[in-house]
Structure formats: C-alpha cells, structure tokens
Protein backbone atom coordinates (compact mmCIF):
# COMPACT_ATOMS: atom_id res chain seq x y z
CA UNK A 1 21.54 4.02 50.74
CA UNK A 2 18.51 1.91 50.37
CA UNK A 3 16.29 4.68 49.25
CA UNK A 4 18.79 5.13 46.91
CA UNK A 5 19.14 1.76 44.97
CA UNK A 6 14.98 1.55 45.69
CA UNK A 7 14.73 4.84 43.36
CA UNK A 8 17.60 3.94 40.67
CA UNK A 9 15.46 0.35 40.34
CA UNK A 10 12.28 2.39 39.58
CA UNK A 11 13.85 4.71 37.67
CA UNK A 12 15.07 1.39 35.21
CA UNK A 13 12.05 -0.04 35.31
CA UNK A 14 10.18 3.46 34.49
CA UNK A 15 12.96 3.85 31.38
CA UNK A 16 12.19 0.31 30.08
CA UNK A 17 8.44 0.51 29.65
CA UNK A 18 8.97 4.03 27.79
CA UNK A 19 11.63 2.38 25.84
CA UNK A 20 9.34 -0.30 24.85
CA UNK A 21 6.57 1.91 24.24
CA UNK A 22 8.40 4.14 21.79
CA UNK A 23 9.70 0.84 19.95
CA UNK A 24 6.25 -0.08 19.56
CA UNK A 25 5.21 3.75 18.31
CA UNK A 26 7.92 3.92 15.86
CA UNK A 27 7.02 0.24 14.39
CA UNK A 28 3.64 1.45 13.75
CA UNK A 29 4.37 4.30 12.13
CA UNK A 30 6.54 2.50 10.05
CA UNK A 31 3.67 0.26 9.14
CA UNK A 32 1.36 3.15 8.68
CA UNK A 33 3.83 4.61 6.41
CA UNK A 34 3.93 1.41 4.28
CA UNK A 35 0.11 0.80 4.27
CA UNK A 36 -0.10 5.22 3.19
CA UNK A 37 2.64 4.44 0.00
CA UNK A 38 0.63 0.81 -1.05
CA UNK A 39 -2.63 3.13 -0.88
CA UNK A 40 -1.18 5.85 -2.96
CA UNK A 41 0.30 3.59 -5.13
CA UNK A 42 -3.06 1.60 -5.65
CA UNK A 43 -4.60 4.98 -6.68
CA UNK A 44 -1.70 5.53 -8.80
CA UNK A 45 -2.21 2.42 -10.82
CA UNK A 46 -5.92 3.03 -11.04
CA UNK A 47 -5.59 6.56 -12.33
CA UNK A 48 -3.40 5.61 -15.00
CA UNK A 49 -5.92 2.75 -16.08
CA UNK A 50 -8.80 5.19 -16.12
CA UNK A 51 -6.22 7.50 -18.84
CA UNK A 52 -5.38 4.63 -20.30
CA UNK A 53 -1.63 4.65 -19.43
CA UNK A 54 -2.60 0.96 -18.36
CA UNK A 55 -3.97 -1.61 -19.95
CA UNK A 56 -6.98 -2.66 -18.96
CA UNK A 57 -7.10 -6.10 -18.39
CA UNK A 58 -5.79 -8.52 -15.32
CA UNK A 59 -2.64 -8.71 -13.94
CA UNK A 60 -0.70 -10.45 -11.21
CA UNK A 61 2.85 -9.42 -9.55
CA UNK A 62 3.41 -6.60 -11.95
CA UNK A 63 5.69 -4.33 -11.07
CA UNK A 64 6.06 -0.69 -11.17
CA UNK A 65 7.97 1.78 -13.50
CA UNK A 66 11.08 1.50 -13.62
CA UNK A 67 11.50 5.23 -13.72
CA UNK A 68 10.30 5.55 -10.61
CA UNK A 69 12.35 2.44 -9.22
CA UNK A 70 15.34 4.72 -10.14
CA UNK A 71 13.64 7.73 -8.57
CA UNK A 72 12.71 6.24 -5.23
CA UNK A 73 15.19 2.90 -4.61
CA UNK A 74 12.45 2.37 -1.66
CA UNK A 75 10.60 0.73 -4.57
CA UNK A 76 12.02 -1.59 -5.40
CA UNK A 77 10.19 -4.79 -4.52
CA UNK A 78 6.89 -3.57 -4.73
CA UNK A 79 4.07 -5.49 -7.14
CA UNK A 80 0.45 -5.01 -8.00
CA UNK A 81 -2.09 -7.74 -9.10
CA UNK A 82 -5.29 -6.38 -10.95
CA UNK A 83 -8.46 -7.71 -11.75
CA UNK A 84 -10.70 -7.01 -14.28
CA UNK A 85 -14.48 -7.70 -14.19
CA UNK A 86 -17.58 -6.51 -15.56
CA UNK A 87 -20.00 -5.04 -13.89
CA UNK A 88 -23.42 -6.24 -13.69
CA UNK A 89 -25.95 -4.15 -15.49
CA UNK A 90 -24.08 -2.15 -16.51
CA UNK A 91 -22.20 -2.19 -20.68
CA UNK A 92 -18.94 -1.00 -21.31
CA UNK A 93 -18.00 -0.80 -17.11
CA UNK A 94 -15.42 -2.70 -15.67
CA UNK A 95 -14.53 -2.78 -12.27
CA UNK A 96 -11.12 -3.07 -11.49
CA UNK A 97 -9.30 -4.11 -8.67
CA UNK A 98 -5.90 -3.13 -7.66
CA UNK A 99 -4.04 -4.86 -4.44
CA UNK A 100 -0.60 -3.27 -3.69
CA UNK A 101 2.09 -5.46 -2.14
CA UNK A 102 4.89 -4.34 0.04
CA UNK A 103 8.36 -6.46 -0.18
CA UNK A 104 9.49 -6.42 2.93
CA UNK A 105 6.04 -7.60 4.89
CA UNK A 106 3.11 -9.32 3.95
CA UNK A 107 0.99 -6.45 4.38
CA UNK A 108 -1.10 -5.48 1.17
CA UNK A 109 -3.79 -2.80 0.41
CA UNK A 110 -6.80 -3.02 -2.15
CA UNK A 111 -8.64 -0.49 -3.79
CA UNK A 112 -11.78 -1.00 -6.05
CA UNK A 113 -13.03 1.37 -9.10
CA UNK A 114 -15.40 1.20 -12.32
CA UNK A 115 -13.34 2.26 -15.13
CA UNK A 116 -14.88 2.40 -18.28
CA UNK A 117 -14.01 -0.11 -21.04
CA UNK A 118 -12.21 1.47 -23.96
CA UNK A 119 -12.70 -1.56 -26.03
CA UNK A 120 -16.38 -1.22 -25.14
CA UNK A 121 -16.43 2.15 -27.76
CA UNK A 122 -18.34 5.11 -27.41
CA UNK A 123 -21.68 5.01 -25.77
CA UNK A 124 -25.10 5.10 -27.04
C-alpha cells in the first residue's frame, strides 16, 4: 500500500512540472506568434511607403486598413508609429522607421529602411 501512494505522489508531481512546462511552451509561442505578425506587419507598412501607398512622413498610433480589420478581426487593436528622417549624406533618402504595437501586450517590434523621398524628385 505504501509503494502505492509513494508512486501515485510521484506520478502528480511528475504531471505538474509537464503541465507547467507546456503552459510555459504554449505562452511563448503565443508571444512568438505576436512578435512574427508585428514583424510582418512592420514590413508591410514599409513596403507600401517605398510604392507610395503611404505617405511618407511621421506618424504615431496609426492604425491599419480597415479592410484588413474586417478580414482578420485579430487586428483589431493594432497601431504603428513612423518616423521620418533624413539621412546624412545622402539627398533625397529618408530613413524611416516603423514600430508595430500589439493591443493586448506591451510588446512592440521596429524595423528600419531608406526609402527614397518622392518629394525629393528625380535624381541627378
């Protein structure tokens, strides 16, 4: 009988730490998962600035399209800030800064790119 309850207590304690381990996978992949969409939304924004889909110029708590709010309700909540500044040495280049905010944690992603300035013109 006592090597009985003696197993059945390790066994609980055996099935708690791999409960508490998978807990702690799955809430990083969820965070990994919301740092991946913030990235590819970063990139998003700055490809459409480089097409000029965007205007160039600085932004703060923008949010996203509202097409794609209706497409992915998951969206909802998310902003970008922006910011615009030219680069040294160099006319008619910007670079532009893009930093993704998730709404339901205060994690945020940044990506940087040199865009060129369509109110700069044509080069030389």
């Amino acid at each position: 009988m006592l090597e009985v309850i003696l197993s059945l207590s390790l066994f609980v304690v055996a099935a708690t730490v791999i409960g508490s381990a998978f807990q702690a996978a799955l809430r990083a992949t969820s965070q990994a998962r919301a740092l991946d969409k913030a990235a590819n939304l970063a990139q998003s924004v700055l490809t459409r600035v480089s097409t000029g889909q965007v205007v160039l110029s600085d932004a703060s708590a923008a949010s996203f399209d509202t097409d794609a709010t209706k497409a992915d309700p998951d969206m909802q909540g998310w902003t970008y800030d922006m910011a615009c500044q030219d680069v040294q040495d160099a006319t008619g280049i910007k670079s532009v800064t893009v930093t993704v905010h998730a709404p339901a944690n205060a994690q945020s992603v940044s990506l940087s790119q040199w865009v060129i300035d369509p109110s700069a013109g044509a080069g030389p």
